[in-house]
C-alpha atoms as a PDB file:
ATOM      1  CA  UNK A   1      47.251  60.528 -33.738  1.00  0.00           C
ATOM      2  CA  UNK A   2      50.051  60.823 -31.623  1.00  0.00           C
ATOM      3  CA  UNK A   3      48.375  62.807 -28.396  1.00  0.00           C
ATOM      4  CA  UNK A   4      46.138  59.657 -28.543  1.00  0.00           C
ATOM      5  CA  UNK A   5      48.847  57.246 -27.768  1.00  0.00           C
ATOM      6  CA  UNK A   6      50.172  59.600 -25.472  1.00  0.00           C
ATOM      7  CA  UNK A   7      46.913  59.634 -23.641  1.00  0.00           C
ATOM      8  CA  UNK A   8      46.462  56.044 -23.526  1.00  0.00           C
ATOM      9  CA  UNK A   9      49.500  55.521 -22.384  1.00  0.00           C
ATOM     10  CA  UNK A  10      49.115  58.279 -19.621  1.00  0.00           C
ATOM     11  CA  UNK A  11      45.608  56.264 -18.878  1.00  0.00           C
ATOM     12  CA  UNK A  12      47.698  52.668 -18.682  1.00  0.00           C
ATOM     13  CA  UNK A  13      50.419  53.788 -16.105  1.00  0.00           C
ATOM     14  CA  UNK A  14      47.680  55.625 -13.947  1.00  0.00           C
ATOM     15  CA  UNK A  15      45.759  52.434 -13.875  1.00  0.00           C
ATOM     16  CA  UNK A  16      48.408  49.815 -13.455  1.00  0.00           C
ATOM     17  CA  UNK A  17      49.011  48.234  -9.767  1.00  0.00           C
ATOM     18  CA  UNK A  18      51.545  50.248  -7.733  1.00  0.00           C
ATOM     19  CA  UNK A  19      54.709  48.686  -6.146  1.00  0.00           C
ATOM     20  CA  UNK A  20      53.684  48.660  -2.232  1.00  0.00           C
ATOM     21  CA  UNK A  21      55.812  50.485   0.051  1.00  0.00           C
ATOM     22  CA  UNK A  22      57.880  49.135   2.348  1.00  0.00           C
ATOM     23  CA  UNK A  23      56.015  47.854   5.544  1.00  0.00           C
ATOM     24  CA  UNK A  24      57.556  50.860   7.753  1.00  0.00           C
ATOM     25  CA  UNK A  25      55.055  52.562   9.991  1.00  0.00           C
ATOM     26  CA  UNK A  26      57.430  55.225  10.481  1.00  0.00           C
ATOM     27  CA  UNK A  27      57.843  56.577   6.562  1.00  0.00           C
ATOM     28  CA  UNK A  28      60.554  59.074   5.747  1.00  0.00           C
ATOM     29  CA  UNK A  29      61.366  60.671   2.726  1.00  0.00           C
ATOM     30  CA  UNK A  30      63.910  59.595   0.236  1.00  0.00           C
ATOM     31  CA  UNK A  31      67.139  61.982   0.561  1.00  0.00           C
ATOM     32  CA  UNK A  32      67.364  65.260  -1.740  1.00  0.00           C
ATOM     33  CA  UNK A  33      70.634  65.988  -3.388  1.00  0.00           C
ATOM     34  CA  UNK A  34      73.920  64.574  -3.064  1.00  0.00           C
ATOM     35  CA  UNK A  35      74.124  64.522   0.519  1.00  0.00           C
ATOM     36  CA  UNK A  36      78.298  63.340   1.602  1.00  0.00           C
ATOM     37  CA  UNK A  37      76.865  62.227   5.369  1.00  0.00           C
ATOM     38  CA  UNK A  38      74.029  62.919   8.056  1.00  0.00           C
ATOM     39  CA  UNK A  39      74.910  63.270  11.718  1.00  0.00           C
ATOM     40  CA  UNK A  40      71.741  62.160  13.636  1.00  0.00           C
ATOM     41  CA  UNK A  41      71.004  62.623  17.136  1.00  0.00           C
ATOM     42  CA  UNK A  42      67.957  61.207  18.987  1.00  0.00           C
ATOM     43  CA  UNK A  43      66.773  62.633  22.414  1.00  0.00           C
ATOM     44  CA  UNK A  44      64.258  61.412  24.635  1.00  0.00           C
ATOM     45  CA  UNK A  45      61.819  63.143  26.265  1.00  0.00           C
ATOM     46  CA  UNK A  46      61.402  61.616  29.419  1.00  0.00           C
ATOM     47  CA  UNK A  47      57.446  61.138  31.739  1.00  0.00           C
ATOM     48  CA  UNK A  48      59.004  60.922  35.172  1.00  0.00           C
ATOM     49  CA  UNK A  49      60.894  64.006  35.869  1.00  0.00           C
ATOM     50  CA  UNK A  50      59.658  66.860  34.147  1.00  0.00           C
ATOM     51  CA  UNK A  51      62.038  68.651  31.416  1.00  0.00           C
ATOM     52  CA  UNK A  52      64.413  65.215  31.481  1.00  0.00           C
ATOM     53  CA  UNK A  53      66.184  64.791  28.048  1.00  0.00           C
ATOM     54  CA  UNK A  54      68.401  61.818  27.398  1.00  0.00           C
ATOM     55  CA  UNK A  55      69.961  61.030  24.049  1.00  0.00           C
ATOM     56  CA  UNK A  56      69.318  57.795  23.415  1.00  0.00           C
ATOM     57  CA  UNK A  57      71.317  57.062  20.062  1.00  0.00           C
ATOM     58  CA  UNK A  58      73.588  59.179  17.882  1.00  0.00           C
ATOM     59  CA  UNK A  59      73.638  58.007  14.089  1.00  0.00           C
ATOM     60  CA  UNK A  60      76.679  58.727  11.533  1.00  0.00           C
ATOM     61  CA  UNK A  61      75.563  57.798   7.474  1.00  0.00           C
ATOM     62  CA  UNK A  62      78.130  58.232   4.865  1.00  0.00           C
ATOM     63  CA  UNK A  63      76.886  58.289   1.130  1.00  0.00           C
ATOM     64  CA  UNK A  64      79.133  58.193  -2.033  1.00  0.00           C
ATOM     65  CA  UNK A  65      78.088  60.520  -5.167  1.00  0.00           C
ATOM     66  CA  UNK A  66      75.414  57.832  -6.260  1.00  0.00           C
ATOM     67  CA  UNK A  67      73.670  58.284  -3.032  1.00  0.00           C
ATOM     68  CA  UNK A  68      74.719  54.900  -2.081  1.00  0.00           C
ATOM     69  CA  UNK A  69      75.101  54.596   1.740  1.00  0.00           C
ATOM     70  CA  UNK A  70      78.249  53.361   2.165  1.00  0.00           C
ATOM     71  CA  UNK A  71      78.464  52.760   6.120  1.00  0.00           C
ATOM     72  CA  UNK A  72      76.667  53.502   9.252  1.00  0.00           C
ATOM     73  CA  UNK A  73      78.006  53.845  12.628  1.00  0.00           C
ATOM     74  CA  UNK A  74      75.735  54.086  16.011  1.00  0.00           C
ATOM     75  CA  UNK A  75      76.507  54.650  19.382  1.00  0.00           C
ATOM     76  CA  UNK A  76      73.924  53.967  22.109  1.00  0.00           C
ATOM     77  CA  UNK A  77      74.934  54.220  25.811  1.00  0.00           C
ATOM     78  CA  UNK A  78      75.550  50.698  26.015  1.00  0.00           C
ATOM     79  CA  UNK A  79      76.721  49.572  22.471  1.00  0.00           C
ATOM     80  CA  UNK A  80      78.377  50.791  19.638  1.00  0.00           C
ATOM     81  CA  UNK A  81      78.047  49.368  15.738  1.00  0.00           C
ATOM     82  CA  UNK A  82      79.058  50.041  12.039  1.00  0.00           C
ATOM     83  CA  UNK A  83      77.492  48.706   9.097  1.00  0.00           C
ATOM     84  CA  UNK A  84      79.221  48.711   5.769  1.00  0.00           C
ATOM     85  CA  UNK A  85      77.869  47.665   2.839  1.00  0.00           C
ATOM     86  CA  UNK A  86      78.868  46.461  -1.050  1.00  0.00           C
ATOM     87  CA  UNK A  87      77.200  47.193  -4.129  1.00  0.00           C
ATOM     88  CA  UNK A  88      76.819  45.670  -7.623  1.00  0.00           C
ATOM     89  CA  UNK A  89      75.301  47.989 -10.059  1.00  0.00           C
ATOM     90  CA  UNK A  90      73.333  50.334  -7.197  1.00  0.00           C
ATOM     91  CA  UNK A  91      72.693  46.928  -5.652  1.00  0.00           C
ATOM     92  CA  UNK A  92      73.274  46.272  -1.712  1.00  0.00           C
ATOM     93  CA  UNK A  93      74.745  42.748  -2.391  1.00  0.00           C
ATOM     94  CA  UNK A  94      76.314  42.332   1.221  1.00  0.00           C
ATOM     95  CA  UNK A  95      76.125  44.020   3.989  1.00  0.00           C
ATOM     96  CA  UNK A  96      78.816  43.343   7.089  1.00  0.00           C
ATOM     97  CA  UNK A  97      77.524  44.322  10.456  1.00  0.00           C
ATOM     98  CA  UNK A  98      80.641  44.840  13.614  1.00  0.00           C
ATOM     99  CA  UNK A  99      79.291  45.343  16.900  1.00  0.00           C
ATOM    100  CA  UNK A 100      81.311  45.040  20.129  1.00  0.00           C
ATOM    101  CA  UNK A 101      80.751  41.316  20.336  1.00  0.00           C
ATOM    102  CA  UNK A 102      80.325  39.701  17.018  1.00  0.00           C
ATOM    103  CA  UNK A 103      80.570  40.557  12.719  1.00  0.00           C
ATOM    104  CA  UNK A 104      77.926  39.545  10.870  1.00  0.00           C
ATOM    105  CA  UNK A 105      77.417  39.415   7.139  1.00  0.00           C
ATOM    106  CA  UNK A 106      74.305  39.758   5.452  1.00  0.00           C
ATOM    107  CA  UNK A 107      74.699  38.740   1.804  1.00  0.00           C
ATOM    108  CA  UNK A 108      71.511  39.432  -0.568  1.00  0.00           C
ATOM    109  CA  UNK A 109      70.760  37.926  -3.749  1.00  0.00           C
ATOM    110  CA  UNK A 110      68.360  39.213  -6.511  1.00  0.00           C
ATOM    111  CA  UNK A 111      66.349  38.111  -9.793  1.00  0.00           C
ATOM    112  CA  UNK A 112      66.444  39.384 -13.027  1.00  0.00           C
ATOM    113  CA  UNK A 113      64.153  42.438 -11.747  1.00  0.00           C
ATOM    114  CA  UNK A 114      66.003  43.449  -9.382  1.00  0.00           C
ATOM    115  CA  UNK A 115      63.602  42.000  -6.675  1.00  0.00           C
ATOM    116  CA  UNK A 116      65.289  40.847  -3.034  1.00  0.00           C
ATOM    117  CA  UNK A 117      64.650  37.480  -3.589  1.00  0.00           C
ATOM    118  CA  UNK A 118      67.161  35.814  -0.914  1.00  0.00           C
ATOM    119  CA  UNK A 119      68.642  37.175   2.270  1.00  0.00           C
ATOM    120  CA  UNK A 120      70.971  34.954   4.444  1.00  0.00           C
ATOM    121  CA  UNK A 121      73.195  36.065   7.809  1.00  0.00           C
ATOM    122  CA  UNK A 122      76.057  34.590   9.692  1.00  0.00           C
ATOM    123  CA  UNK A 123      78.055  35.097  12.425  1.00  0.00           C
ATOM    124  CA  UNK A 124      80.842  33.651  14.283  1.00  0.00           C
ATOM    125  CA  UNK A 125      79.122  30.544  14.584  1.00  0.00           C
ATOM    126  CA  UNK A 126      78.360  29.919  11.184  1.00  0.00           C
ATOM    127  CA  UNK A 127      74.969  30.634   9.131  1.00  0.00           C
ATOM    128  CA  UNK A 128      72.010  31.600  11.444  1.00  0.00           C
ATOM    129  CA  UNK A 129      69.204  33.317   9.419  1.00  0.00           C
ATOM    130  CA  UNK A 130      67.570  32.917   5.861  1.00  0.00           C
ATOM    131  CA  UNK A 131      64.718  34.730   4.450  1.00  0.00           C
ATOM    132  CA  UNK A 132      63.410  33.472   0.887  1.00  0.00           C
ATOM    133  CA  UNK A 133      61.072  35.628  -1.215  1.00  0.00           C
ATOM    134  CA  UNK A 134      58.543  35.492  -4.017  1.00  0.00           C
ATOM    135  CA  UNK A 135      56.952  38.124  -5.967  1.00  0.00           C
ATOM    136  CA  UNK A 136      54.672  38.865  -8.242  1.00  0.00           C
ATOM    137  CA  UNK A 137      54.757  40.428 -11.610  1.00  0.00           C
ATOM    138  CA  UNK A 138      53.872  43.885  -9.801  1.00  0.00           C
ATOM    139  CA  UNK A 139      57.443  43.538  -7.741  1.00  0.00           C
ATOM    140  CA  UNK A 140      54.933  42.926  -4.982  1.00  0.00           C
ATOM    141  CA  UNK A 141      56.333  40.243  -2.163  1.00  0.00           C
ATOM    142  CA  UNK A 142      53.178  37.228  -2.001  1.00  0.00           C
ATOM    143  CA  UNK A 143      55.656  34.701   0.121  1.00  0.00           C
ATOM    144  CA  UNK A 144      58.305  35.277   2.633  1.00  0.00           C
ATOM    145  CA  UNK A 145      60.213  32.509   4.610  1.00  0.00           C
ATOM    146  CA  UNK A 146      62.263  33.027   7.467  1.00  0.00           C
ATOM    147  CA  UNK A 147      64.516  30.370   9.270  1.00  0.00           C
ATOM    148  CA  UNK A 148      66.225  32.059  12.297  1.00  0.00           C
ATOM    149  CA  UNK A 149      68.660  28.941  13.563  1.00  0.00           C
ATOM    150  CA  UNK A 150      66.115  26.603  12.615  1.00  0.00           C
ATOM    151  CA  UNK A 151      64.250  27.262  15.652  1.00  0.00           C
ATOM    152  CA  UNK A 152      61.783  29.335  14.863  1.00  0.00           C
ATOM    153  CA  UNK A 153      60.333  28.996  10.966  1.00  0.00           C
ATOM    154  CA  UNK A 154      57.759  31.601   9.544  1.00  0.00           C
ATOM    155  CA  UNK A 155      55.714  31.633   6.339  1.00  0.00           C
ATOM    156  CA  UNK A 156      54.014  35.104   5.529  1.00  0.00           C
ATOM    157  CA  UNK A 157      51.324  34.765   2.287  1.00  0.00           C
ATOM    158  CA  UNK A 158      50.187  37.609   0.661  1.00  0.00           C
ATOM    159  CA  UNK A 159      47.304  38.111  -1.412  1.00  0.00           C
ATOM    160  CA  UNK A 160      46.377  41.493  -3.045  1.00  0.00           C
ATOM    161  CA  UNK A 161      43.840  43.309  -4.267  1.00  0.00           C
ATOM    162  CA  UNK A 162      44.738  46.265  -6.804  1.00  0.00           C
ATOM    163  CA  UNK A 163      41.374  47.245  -7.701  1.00  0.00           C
ATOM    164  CA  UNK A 164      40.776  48.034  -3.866  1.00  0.00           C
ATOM    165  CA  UNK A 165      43.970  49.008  -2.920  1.00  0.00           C
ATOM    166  CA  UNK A 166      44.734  46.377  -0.402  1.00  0.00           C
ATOM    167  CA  UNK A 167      46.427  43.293   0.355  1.00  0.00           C
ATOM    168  CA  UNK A 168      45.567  39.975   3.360  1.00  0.00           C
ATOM    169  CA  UNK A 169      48.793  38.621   4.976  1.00  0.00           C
ATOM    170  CA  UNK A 170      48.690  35.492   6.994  1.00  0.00           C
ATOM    171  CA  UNK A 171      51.685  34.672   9.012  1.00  0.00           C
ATOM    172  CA  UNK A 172      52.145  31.233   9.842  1.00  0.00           C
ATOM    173  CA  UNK A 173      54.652  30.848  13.342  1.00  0.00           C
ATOM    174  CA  UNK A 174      56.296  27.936  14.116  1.00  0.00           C
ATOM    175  CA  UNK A 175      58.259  27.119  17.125  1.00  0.00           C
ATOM    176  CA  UNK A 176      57.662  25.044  20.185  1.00  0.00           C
ATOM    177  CA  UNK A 177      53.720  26.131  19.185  1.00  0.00           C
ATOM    178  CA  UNK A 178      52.165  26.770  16.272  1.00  0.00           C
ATOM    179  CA  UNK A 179      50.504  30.397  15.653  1.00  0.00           C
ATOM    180  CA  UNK A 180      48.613  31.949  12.835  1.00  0.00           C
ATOM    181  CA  UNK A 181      48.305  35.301  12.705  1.00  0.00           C
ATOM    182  CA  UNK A 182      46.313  37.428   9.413  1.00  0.00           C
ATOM    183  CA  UNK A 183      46.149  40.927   9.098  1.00  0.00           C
ATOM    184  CA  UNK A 184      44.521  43.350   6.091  1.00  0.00           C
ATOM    185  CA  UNK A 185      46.324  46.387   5.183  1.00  0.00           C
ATOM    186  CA  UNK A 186      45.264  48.812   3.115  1.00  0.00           C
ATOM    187  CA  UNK A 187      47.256  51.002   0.722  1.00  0.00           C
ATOM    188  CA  UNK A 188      47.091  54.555  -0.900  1.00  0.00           C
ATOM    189  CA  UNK A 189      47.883  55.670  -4.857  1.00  0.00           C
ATOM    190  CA  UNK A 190      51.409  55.863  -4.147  1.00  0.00           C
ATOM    191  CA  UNK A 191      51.545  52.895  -2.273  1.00  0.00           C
ATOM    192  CA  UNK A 192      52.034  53.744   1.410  1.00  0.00           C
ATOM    193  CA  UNK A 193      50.619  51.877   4.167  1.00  0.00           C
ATOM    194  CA  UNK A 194      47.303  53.654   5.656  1.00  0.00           C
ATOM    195  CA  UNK A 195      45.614  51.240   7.708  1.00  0.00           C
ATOM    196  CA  UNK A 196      46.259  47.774   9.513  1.00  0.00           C
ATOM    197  CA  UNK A 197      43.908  45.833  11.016  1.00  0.00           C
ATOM    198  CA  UNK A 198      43.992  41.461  12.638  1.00  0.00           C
ATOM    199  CA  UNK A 199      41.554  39.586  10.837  1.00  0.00           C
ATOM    200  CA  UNK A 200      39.696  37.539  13.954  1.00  0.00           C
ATOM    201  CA  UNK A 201      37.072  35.078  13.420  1.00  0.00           C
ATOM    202  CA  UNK A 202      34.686  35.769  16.360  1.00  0.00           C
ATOM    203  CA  UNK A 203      35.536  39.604  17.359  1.00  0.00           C
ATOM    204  CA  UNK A 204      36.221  42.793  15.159  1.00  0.00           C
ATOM    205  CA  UNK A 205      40.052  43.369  16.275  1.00  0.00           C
ATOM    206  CA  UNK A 206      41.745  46.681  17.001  1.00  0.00           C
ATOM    207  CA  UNK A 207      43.377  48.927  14.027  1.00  0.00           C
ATOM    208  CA  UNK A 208      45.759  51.383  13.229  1.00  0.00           C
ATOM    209  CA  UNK A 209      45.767  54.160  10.198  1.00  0.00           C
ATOM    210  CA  UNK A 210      48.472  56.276   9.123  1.00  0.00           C
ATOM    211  CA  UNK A 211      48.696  59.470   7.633  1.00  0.00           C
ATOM    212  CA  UNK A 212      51.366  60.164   4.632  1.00  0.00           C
ATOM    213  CA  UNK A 213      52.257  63.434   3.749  1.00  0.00           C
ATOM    214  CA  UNK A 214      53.220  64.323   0.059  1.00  0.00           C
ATOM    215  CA  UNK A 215      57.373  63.781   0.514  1.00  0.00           C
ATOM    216  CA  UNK A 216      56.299  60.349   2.264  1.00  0.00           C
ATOM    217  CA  UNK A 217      56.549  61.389   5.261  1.00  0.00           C
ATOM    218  CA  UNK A 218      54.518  59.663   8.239  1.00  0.00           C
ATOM    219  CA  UNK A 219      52.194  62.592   9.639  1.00  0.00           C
ATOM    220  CA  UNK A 220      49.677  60.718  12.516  1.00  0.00           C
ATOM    221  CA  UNK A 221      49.423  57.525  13.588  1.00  0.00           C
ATOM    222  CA  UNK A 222      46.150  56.404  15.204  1.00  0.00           C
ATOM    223  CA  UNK A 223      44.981  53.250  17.484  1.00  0.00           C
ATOM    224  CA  UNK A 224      42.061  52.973  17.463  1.00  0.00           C
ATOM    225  CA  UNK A 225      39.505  50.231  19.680  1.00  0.00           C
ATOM    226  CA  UNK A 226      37.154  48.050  17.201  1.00  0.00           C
ATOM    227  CA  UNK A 227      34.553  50.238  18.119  1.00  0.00           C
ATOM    228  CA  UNK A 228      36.371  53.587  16.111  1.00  0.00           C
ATOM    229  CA  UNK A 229      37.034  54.710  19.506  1.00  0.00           C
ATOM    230  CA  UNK A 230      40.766  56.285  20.260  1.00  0.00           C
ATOM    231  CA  UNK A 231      43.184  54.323  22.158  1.00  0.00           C
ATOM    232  CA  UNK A 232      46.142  56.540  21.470  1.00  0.00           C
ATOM    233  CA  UNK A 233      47.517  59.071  19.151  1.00  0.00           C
ATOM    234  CA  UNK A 234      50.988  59.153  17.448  1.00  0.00           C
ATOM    235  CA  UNK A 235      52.305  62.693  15.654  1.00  0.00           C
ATOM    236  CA  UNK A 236      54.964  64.336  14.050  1.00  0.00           C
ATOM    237  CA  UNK A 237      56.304  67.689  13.549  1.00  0.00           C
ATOM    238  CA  UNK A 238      58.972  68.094  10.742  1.00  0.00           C
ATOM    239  CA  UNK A 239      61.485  70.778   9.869  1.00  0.00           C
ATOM    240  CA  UNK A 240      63.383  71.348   7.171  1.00  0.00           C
ATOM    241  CA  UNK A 241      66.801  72.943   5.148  1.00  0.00           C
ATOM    242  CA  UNK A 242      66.078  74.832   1.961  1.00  0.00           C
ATOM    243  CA  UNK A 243      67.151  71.914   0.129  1.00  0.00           C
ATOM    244  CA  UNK A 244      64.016  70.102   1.350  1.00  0.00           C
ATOM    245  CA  UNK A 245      65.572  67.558   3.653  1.00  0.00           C
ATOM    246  CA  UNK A 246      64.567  66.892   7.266  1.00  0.00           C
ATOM    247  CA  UNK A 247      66.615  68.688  10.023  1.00  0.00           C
ATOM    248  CA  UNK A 248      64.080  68.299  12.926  1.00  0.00           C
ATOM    249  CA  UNK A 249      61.814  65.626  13.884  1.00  0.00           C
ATOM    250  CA  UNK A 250      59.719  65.522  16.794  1.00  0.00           C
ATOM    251  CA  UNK A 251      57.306  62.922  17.593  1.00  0.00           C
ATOM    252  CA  UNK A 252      53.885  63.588  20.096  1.00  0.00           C
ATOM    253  CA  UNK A 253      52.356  60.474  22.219  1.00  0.00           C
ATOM    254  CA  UNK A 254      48.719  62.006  22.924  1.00  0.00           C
ATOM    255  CA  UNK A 255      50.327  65.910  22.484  1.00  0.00           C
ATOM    256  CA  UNK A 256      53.079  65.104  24.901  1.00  0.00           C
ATOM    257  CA  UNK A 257      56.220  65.595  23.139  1.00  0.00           C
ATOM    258  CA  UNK A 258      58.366  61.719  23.751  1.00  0.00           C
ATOM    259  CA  UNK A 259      61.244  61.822  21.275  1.00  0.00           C
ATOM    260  CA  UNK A 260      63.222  64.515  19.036  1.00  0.00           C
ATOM    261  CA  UNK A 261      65.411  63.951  16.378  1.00  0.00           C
ATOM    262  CA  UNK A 262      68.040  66.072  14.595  1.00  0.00           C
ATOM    263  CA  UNK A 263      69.778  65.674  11.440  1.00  0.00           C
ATOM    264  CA  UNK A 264      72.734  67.286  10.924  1.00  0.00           C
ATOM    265  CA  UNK A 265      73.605  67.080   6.860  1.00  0.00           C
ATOM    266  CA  UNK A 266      76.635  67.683   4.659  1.00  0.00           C
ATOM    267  CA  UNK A 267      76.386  67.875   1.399  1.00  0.00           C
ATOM    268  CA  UNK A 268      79.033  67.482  -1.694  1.00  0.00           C
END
């Protein structure tokens, strides 16, 4: 009697909805082991004089023993910035953001499931940005709304089908103009993005799929015309420590070799 209840419940969890990744084309795994901080460096390959490597952005993450980050600094040619952020049982509950010109603080709010439900930002000049959500009982996001300075206002609805593994999102823009944008997107067993495509009324529109490895990592990205043909072709090559963390990760536009990144990781 027991193995039946075991099974059913085996057959209930394989069958339930999934919680929907985040909407990041470029996936990455979540960290293995209690990592103390990653020194990343991003070079650029560069089309207009052969060989021509630049590094574009140098990343510094610091993690307590929870795996919490606790701050990020980056350093770009023309900017530098840390982020440090606060935490309320594993919770981001603020995050402060100190660039060469401004601080801003992000403070997040939550509901009783532990689902981003609020998001507002402020800077010198008081409150600028506020981004509401709703979800449903899947932890799935069906309405966003942003208010940047209340300038430009945006409503994104989402509707989803579990049964066929996708969901429609209609954006609704407004600023001096109004624009409506909707776009399908369909999703895979473990919930990753793996194909986008406009919704137009009078034209079949351009798409994009995606191909997720097993860690979660993004393999190829494709663009394709409406037609199936190729427009353009985005790849990766990974490498990793014995600990099963990325140390290496090149990305390919159309087999040419554009951008390299390298992860430098210390661990506790």
């Amino acid at each position: 009697m027991k193995s039946i209840y075991i099974v059913l419940f085996l057959f209930l969890v394989s069958c339930s909805p999934i919680k929907v990744k985040d909407f990041n084309y470029d996936y990455t795994q979540e960290i293995v082991g209690k990592i103390k901080s990653i020194d990343i460096k991003k070079y650029e390959y560069k089309f207009i004089k052969k060989d021509t490597v630049n590094l574009v952005k140098k990343t510094i993450l610091n993690f307590d023993v929870n795996k919490n980050l606790k701050n990020e600094k980056f350093f770009t040619e023309n900017e530098k910035k840390e982020i440090s952020y606060k935490y309320v049982n594993g919770l981001i509950i603020q995050k402060e953001v100190i660039s060469d010109n401004d601080t801003t603080i992000i403070d997040y709010k939550y509901d009783d499931a532990n689902n981003l439900i609020e998001e507002k930002s402020s800077d010198k000049n008081g409150l600028y940005n506020i981004t509401t959500q709703a979800f449903d009982k899947y932890h799935n996001p069906i309405e966003i709304n942003k208010n940047f300075a209340n300038k430009i206002k945006q409503t994104i609805q989402i509707e989803y089908n579990y049964k066929k593994n996708y969901f429609i999102s209609k954006s609704f823009i407004d600023t001096l103009s109004y624009t409506k944008l909707k776009s399908k997107k369909y999703f895979d067993k473990k919930g990753y993005i793996i194909k986008i495509h406009d919704i137009k009324s009078k034209t079949n529109a351009n798409y994009f799929t995606f191909e997720i490895d097993k860690k979660g990592n993004l393999n190829t990205k494709k663009y394709y015309k409406s037609d199936g043909t190729i427009i353009e072709t985005v790849a990766f090559k990974n490498d990793y420590d014995n600990r099963g963390n990325i140390i290496s990760r090149e990305r390919f536009l159309n087999n040419k070799l554009v951008d390299k990144t390298i992860y430098e990781i210390t661990y506790y």
